[in-house]
C-alpha atoms as a PDB file:
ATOM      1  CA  UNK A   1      -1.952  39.897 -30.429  1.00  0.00           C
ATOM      2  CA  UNK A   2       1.192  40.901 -28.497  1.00  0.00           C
ATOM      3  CA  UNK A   3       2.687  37.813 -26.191  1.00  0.00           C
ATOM      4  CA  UNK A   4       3.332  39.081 -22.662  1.00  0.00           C
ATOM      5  CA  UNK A   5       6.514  36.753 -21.459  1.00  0.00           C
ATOM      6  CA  UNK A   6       5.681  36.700 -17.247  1.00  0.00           C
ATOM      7  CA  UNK A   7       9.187  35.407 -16.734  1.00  0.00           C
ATOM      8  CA  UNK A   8      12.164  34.114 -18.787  1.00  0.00           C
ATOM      9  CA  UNK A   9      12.858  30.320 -18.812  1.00  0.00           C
ATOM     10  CA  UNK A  10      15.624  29.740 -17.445  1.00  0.00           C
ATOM     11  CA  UNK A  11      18.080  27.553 -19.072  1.00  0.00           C
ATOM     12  CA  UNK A  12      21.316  26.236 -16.962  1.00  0.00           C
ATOM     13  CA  UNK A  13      24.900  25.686 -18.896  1.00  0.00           C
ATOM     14  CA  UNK A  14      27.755  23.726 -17.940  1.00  0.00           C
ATOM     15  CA  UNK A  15      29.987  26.066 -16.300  1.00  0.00           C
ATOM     16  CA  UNK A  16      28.176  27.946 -14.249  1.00  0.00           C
ATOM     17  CA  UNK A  17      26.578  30.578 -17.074  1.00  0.00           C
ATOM     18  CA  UNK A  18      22.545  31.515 -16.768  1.00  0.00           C
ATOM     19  CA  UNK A  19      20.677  32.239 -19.700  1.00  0.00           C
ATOM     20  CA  UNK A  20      17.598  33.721 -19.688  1.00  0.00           C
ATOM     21  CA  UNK A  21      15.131  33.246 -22.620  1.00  0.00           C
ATOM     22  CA  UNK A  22      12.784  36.115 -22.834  1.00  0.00           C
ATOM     23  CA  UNK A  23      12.097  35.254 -26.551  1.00  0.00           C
ATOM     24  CA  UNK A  24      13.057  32.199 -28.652  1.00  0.00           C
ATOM     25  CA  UNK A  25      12.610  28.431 -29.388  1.00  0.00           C
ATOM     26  CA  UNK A  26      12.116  27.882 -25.535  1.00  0.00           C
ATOM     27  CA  UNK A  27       9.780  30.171 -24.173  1.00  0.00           C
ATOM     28  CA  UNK A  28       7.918  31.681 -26.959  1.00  0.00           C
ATOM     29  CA  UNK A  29       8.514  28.894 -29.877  1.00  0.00           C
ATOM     30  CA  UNK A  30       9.964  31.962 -31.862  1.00  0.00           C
ATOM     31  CA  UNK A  31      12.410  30.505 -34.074  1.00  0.00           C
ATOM     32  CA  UNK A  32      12.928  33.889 -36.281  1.00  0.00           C
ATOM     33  CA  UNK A  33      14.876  35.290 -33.121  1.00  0.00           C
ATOM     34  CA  UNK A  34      15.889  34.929 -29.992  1.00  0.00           C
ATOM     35  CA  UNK A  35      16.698  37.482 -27.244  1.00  0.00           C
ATOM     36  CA  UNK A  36      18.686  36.234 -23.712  1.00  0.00           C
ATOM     37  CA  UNK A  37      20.258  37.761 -20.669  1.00  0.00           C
ATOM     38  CA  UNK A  38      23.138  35.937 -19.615  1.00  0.00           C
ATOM     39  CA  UNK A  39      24.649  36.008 -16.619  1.00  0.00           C
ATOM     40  CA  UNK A  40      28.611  34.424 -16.849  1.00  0.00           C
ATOM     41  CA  UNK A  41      31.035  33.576 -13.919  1.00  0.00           C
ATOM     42  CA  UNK A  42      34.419  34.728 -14.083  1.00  0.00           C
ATOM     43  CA  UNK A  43      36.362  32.687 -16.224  1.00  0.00           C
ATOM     44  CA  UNK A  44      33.291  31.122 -17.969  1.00  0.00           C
ATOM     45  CA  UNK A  45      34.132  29.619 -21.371  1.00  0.00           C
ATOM     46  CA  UNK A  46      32.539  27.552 -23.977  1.00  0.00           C
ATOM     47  CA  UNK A  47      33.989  25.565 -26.996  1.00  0.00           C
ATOM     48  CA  UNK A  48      34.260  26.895 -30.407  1.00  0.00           C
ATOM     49  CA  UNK A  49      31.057  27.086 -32.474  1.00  0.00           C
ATOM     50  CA  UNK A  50      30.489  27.914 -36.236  1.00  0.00           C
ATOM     51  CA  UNK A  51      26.911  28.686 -35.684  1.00  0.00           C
ATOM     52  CA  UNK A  52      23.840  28.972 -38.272  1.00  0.00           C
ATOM     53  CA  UNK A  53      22.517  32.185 -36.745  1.00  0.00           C
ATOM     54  CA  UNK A  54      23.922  36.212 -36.820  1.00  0.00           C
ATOM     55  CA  UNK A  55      24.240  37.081 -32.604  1.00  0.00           C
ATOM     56  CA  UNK A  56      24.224  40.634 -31.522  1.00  0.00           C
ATOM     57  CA  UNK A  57      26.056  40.864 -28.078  1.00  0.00           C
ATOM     58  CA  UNK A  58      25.613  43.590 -25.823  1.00  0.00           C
ATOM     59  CA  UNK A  59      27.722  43.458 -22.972  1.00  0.00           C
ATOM     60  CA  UNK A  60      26.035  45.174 -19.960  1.00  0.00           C
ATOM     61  CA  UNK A  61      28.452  44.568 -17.597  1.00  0.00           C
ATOM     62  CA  UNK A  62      32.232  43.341 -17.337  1.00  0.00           C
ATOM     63  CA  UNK A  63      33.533  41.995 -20.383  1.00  0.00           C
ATOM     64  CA  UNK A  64      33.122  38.979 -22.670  1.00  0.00           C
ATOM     65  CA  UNK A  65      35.979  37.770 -25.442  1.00  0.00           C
ATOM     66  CA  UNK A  66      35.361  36.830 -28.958  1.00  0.00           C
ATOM     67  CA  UNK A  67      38.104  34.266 -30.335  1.00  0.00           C
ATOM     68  CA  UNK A  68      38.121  34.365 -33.851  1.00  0.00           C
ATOM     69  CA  UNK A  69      40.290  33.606 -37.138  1.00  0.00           C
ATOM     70  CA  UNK A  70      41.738  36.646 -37.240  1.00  0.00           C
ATOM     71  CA  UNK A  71      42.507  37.000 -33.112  1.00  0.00           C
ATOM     72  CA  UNK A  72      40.541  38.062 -30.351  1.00  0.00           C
ATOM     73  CA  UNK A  73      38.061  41.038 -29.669  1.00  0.00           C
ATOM     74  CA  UNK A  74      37.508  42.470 -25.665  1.00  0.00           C
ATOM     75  CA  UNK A  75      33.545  43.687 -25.326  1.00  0.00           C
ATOM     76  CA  UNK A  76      33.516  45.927 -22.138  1.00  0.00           C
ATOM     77  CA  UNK A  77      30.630  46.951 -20.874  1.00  0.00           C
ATOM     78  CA  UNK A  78      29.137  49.578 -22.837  1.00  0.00           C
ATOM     79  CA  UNK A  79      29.948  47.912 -26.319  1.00  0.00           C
ATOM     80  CA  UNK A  80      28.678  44.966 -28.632  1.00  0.00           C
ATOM     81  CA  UNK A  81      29.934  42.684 -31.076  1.00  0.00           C
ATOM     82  CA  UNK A  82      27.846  41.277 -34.146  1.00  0.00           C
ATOM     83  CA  UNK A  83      29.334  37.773 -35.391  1.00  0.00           C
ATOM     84  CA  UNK A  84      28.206  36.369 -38.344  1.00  0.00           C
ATOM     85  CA  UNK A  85      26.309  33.047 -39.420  1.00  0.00           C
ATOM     86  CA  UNK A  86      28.624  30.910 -40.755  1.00  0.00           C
ATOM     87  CA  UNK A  87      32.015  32.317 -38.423  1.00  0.00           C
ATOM     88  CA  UNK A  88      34.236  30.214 -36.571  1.00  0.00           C
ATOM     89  CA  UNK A  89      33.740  32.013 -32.504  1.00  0.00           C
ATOM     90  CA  UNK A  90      34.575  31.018 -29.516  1.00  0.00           C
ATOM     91  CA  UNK A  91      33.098  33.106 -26.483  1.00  0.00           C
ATOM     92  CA  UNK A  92      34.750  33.730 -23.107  1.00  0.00           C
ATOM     93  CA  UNK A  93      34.513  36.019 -19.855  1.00  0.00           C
ATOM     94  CA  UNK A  94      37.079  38.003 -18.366  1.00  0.00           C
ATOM     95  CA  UNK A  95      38.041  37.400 -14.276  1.00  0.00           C
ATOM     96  CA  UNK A  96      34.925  39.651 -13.122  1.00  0.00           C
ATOM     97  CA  UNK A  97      32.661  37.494 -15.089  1.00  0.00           C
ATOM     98  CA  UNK A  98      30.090  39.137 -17.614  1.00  0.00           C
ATOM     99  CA  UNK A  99      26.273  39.842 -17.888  1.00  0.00           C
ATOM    100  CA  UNK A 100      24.996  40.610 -21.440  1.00  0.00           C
ATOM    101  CA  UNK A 101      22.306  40.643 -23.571  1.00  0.00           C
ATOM    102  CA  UNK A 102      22.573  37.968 -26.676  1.00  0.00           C
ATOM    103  CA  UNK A 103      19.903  38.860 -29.527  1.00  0.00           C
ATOM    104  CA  UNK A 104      20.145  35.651 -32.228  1.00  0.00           C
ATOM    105  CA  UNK A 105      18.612  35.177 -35.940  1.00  0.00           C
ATOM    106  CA  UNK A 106      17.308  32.882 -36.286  1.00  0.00           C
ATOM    107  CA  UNK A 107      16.803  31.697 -33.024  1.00  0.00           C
ATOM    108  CA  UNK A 108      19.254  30.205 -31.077  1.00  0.00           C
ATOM    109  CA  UNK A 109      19.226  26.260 -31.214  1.00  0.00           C
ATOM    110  CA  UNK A 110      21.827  23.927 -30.408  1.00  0.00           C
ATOM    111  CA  UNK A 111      21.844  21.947 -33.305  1.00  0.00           C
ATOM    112  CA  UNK A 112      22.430  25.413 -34.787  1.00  0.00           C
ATOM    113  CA  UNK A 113      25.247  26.071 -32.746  1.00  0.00           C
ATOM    114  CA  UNK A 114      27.657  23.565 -34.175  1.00  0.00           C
ATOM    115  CA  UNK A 115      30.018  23.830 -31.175  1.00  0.00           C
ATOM    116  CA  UNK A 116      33.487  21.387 -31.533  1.00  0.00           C
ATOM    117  CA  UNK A 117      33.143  18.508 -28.286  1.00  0.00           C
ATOM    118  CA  UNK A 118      34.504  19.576 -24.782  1.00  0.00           C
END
């Protein structure tokens, strides 16, 4: 039977960022995938993760940045960016700030994550 998701839960992060959880661990107890708006400040950042899960990124508007071994990648809007389970990232937002859609699998978790300590 298709699950009709009334609203996203809404999940604060240090910095300022908004996620929104319209599927996932949180609001549906999905853990196959998860599927988030998020809504970045300029100048948002988080610390480096080597997560367990593939993330699809579409950036809707401004632009996020992908650290990675091999440099750095600049999503505008308009573009995504698939890292891989497994890949040493580190996400970012550029001074206008960012909104973009972040489609995980498996779901995001945070003890999937495996982010290095702020």
């Amino acid at each position: 039977m298709p699950q009709l998701i009334d609203a996203p839960a809404q999940i604060p992060v240090p910095g300022g960022k908004q996620i929104d959880e319209y599927a996932g661990r949180v609001v549906s107890g999905d853990t196959a995938v998860s599927v988030a708006v998020m809504t970045a400040p300029p100048g948002w950042s988080e610390p480096a993760q080597q997560p367990d899960f593939d993330e699809i990124t579409v950036v809707l508007t401004g632009d996020v940045v992908v650290e990675h071994a091999g440099g750095s990648l600049h999503v505008r809007a308009g573009q995504a960016v698939i890292t891989r389970a497994g890949e040493r990232v580190r996400f970012s937002v550029g001074p206008g700030g960012a909104h973009y859609v972040a489609v995980c699998v498996p779901a995001f978790g945070l003890d999937l994550a495996h982010r290095d300590p702020e």
